[in-house]
Protein backbone atom coordinates (compact mmCIF):
# COMPACT_ATOMS: atom_id res chain seq x y z
CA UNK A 1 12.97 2.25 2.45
CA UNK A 2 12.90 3.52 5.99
CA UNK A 3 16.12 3.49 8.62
CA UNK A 4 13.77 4.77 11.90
CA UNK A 5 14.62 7.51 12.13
CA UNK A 6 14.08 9.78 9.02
CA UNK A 7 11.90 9.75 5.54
CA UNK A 8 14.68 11.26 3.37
CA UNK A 9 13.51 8.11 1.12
CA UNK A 10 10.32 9.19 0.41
CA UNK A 11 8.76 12.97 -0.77
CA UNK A 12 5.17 14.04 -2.09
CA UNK A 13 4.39 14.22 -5.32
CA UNK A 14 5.68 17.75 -5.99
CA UNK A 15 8.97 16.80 -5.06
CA UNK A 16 8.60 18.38 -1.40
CA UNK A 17 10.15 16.89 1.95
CA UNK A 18 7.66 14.57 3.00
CA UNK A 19 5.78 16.07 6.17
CA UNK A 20 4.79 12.71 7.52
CA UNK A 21 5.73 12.76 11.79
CA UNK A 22 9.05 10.37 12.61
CA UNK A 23 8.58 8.50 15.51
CA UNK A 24 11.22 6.06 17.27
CA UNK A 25 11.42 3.39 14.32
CA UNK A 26 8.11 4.65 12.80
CA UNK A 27 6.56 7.13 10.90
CA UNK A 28 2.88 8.14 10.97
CA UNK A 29 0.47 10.06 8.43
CA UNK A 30 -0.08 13.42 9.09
CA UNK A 31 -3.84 14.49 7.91
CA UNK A 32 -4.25 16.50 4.58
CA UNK A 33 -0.57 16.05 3.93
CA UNK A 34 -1.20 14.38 1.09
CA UNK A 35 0.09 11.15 -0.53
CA UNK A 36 4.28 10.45 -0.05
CA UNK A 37 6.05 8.74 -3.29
CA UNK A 38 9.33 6.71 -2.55
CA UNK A 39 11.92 8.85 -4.45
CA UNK A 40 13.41 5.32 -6.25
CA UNK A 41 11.05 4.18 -8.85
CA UNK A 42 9.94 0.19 -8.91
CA UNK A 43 8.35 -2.46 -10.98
CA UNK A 44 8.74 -5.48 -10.30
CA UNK A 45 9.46 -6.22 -6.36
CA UNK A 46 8.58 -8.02 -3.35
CA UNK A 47 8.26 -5.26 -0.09
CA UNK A 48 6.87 -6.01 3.22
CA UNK A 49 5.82 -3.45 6.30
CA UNK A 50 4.63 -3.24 9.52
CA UNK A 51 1.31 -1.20 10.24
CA UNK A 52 -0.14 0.27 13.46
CA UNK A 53 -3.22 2.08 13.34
CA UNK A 54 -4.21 4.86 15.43
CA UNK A 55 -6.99 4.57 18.08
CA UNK A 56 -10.67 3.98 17.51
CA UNK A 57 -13.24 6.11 17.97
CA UNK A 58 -16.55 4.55 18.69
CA UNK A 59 -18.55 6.35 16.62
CA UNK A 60 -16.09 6.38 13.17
CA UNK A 61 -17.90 4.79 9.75
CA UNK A 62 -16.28 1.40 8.80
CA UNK A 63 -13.71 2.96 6.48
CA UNK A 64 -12.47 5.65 8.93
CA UNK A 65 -10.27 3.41 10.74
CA UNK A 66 -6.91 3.23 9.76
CA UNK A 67 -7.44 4.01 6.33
CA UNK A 68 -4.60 4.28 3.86
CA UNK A 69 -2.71 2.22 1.18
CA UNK A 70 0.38 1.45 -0.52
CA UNK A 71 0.37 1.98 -4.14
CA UNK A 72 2.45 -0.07 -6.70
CA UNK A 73 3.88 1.96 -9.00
CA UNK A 74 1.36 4.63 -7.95
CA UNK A 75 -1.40 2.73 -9.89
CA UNK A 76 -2.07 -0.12 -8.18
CA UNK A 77 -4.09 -0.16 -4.61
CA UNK A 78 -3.77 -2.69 -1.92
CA UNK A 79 -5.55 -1.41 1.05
CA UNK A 80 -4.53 -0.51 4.41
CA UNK A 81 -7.50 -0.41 6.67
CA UNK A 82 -8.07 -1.80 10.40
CA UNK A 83 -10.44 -4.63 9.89
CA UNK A 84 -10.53 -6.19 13.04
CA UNK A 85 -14.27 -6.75 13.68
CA UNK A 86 -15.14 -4.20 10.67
CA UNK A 87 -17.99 -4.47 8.89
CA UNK A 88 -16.53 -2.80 5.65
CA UNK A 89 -17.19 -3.59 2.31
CA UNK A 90 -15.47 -6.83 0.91
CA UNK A 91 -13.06 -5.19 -1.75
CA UNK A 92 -12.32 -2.51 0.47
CA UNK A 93 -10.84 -4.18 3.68
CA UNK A 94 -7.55 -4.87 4.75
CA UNK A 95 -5.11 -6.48 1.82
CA UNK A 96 -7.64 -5.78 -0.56
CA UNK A 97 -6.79 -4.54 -4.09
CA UNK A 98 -8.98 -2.31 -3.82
CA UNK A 99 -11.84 -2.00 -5.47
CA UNK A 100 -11.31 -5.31 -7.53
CA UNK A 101 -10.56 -8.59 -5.43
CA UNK A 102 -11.43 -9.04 -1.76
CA UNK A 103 -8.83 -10.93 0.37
CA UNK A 104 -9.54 -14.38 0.54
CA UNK A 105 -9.67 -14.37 4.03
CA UNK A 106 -10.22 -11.25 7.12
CA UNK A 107 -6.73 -11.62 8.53
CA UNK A 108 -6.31 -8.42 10.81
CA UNK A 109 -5.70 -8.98 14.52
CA UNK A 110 -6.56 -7.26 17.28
CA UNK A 111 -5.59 -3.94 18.06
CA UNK A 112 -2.25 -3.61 19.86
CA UNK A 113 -1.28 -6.49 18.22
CA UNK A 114 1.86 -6.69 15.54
CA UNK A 115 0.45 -6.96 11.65
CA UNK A 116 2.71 -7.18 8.82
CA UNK A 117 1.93 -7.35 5.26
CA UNK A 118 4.34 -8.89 2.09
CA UNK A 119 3.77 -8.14 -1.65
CA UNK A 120 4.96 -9.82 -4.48
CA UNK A 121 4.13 -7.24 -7.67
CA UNK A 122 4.93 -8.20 -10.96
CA UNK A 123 4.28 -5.43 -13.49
CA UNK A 124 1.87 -5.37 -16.84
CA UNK A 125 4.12 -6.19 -19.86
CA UNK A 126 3.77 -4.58 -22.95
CA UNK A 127 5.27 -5.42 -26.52
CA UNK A 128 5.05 -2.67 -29.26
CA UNK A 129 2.81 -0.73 -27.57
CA UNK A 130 0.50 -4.29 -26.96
CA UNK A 131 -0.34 -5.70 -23.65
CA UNK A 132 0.55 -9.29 -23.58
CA UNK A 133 0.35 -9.37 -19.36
CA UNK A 134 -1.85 -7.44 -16.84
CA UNK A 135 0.08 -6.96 -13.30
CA UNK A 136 -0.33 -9.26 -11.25
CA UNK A 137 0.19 -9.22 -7.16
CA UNK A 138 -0.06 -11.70 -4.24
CA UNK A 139 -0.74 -10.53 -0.42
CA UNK A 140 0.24 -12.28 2.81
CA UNK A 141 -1.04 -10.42 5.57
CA UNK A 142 0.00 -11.27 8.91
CA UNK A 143 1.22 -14.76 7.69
CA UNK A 144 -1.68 -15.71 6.25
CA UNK A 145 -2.23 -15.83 1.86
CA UNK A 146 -4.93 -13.13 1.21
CA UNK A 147 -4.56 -12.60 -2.61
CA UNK A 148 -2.72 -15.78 -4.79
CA UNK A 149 -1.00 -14.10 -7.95
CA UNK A 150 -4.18 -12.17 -9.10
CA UNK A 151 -4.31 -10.09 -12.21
CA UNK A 152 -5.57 -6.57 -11.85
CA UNK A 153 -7.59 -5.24 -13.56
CA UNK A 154 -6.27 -1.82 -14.94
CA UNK A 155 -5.32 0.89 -12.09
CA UNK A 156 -7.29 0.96 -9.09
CA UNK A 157 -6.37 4.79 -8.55
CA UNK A 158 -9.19 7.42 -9.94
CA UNK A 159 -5.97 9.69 -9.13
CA UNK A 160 -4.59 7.47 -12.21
CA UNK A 161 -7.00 6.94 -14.93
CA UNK A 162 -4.96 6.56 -17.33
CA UNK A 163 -2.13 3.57 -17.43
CA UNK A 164 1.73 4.56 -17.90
CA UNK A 165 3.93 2.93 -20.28
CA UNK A 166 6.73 3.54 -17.65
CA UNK A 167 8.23 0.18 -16.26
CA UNK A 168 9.17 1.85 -12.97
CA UNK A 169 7.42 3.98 -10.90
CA UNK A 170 7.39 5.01 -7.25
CA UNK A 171 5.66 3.29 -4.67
CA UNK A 172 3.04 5.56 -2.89
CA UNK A 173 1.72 5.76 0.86
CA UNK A 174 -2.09 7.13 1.07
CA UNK A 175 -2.95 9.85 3.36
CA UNK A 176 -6.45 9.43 3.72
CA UNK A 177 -6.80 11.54 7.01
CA UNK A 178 -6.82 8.73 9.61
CA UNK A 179 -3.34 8.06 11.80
CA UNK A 180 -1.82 4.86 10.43
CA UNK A 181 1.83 4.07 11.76
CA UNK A 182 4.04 2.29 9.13
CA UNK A 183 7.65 0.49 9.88
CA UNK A 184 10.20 -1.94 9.01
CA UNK A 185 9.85 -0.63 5.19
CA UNK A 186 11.81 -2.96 2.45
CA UNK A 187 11.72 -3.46 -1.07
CA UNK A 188 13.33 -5.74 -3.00
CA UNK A 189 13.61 -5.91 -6.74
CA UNK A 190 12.63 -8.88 -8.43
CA UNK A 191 14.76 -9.70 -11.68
CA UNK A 192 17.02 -7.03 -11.11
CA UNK A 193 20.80 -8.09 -11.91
């Protein structure tokens, strides 16, 4: 989903280049760009990525560091936040789905140090219009288990009130005005022949 060196994979929402910066191996958010969508479309899939957040500022609130997330399908939140010694809100820190389960533990390390996170996403189900199976996700976060195969709860998105009968979607990167670093980018599709 990323090669280093350019984000011809990805694009915002309109269909625009994505205006994220491109580092060596990285790319970064760029504030008030907006949200990037990967231009492949997912459902179910295991991805992992590496994460770098941008310096701290003494006096920033306890969601204005590193703040971001990666979407599934565009619906489905887990959260991106430097929560090394921060006291943020439980179902808002890092590896959260946000806004619905905690993690089951405060993995984040230190800053300057490496942190990686792995998803395994399976997707709602639906039979004639029915659904027989909510989504369902599980988070390692820098090695450790952080969410174990929960079932969310509908979207986590206000952006996305209202749930798509679409089995693939793209993935989506937040831009939520803080410098977050992202790297190493891959998806794999689960069941897919």
């Amino acid at each position: 989903m990323f090669d280093g060196k350019d984000l011809s994979t990805w694009a915002h929402k309109d269909g625009t280049a994505a205006k994220w910066k491109v580092g060596s191996g990285y790319f970064e958010t760029v504030p008030k760009t907006g949200y990037i969508y990967s231009k492949k479309a997912f459902g179910d899939l295991s991805a992992a990525c590496g994460i770098c957040y941008g310096p701290r500022l003494r006096l920033e609130r306890v969601q204005d560091r590193g703040n971001s997330g990666v979407f599934l399908m565009g619906l489905y939140e887990i959260q991106v936040l430097d929560s090394y010694n921060n006291r943020t809100y439980a179902d808002g820190s890092a590896a959260a789905v946000y806004g619905q389960y905690p993690p089951l533990v405060n993995a984040s390390r230190a800053p300057g140090s490496g942190r990686r996170m792995t998803l395994f996403f399976m997707r709602r189900s639906l039979v004639m219009g029915k659904l027989v199976k909510k989504a369902r996700v599980t988070v390692i976060h820098n090695g450790v288990l952080v969410q174990d195969n929960v079932e969310i709860q509908g979207t986590t998105s206000p952006r996305s009130r209202n749930i798509t009968r679409a089995e693939k979607l793209p993935l989506a990167l937040q831009d939520h005005n803080h410098p977050v670093r992202y790297r190493n980018i891959w998806v794999r599709e689960l069941g897919a022949e």
